[in-house]
Protein backbone atom coordinates (compact mmCIF):
# COMPACT_ATOMS: atom_id res chain seq x y z
CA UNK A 1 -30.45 17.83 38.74
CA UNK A 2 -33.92 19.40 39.97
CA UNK A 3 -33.76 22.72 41.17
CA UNK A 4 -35.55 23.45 44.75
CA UNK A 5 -36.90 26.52 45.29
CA UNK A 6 -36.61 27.48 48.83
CA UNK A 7 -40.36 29.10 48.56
CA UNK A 8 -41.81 25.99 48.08
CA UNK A 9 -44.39 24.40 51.10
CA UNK A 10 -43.63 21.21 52.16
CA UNK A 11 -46.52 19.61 50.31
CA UNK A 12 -44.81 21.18 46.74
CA UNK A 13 -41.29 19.51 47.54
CA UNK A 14 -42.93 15.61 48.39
CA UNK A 15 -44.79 16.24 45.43
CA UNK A 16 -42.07 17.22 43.26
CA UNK A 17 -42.87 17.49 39.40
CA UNK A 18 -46.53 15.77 39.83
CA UNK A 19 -47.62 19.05 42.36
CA UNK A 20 -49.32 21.04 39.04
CA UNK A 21 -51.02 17.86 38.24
CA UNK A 22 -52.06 17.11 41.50
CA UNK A 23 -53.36 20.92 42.07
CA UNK A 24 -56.02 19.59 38.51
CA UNK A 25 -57.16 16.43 40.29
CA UNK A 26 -60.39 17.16 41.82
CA UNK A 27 -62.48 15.13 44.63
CA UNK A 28 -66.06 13.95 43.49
CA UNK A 29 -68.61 15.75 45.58
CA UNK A 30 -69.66 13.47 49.06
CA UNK A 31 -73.29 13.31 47.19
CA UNK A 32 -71.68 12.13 44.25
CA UNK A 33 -69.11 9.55 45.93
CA UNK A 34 -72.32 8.53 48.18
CA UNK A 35 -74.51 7.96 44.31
CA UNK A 36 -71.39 5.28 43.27
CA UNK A 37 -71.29 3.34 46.90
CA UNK A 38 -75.19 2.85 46.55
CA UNK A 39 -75.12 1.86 42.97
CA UNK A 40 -72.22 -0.45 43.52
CA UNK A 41 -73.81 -1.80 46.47
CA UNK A 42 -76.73 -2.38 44.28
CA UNK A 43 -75.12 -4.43 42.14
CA UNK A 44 -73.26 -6.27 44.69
CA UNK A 45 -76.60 -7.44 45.36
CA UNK A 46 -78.20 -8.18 42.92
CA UNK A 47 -74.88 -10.09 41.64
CA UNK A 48 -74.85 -12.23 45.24
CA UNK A 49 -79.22 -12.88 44.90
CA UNK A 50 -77.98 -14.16 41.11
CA UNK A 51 -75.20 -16.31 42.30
CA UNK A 52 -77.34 -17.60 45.04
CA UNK A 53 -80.10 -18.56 42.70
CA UNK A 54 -77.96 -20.34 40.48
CA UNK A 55 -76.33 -22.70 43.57
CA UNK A 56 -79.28 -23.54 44.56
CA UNK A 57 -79.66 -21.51 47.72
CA UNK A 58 -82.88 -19.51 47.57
CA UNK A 59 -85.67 -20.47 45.19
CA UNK A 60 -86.55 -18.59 41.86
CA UNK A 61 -89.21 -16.83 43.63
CA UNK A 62 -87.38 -14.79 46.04
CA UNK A 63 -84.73 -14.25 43.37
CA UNK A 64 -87.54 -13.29 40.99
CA UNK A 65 -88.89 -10.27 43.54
CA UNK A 66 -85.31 -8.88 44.49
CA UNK A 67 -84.09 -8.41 40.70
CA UNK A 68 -87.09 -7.05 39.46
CA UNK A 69 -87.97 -3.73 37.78
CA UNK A 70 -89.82 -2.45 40.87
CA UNK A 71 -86.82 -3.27 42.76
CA UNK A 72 -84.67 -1.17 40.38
CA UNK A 73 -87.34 1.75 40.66
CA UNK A 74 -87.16 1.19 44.71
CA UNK A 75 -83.34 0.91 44.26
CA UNK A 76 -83.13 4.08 41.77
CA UNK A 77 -85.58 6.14 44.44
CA UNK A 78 -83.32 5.16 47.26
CA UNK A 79 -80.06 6.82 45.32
CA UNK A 80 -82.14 9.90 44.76
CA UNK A 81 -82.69 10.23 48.57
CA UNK A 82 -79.57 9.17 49.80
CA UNK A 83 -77.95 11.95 46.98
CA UNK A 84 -80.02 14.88 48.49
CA UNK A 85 -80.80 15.73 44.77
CA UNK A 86 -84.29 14.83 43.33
CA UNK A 87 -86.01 13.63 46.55
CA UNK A 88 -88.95 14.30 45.56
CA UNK A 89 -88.95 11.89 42.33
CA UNK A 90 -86.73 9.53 44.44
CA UNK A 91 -89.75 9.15 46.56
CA UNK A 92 -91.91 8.70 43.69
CA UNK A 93 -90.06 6.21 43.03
CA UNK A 94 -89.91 4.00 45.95
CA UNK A 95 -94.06 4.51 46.07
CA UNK A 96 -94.20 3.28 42.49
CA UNK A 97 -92.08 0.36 42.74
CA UNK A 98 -93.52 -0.78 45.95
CA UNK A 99 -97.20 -0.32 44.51
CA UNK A 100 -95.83 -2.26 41.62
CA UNK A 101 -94.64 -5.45 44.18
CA UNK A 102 -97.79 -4.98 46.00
CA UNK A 103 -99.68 -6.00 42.64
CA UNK A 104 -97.75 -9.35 43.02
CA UNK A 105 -99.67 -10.38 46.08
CA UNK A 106 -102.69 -8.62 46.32
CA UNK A 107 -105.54 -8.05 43.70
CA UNK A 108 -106.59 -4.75 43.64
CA UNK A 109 -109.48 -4.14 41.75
CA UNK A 110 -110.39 -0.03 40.16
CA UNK A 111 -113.48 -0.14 39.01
């Protein structure tokens, strides 16, 4: 028979044996919980623009500029502003992976 010590707060009784191990679990940070929602989001994306590709619902084209590496550096600078933590490189970023979609539809020419 468990013993109940009269000292104990409510949230220590419903607990029961678990309490210690529940005083160890720790919540993520919000910036960190807000970092796995984008990213997961992300790929929810990029999963349904794959899917759709392969039924036959958009063309290859559109497909071909949403999962693209300057949509993963657009996609990557967007987490970094969103997480409050790198902003700076997270714009960075977004202005390199934009630049980089920008080369596929106009020429720009450096010299």
């Amino acid at each position: 028979m468990e013993r109940i010590d009269e000292n104990q707060t409510q949230e220590e009784q419903s607990y029961g044996r678990s309490y210690k191990r529940h005083l160890h679990h720790k919540r993520k940070p919000a910036s960190a919980r807000r970092k796995t929602m984008i990213f997961g989001f992300l790929v929810v994306v990029f999963g349904t623009t794959w899917l759709l590709e392969n039924l036959g619902v958009i063309s290859k084209d559109i497909s071909r500029v949403i999962i693209s590496w300057p949509s993963v550096l657009i996609a990557v600078g967007l987490i970094n502003l969103v997480n409050g933590m790198g902003r700076f490189f997270g714009v960075i970023l977004i202005l390199a992976g934009a630049f980089w979609h920008s080369t596929l539809y106009f020429e720009y020419n450096f010299n």
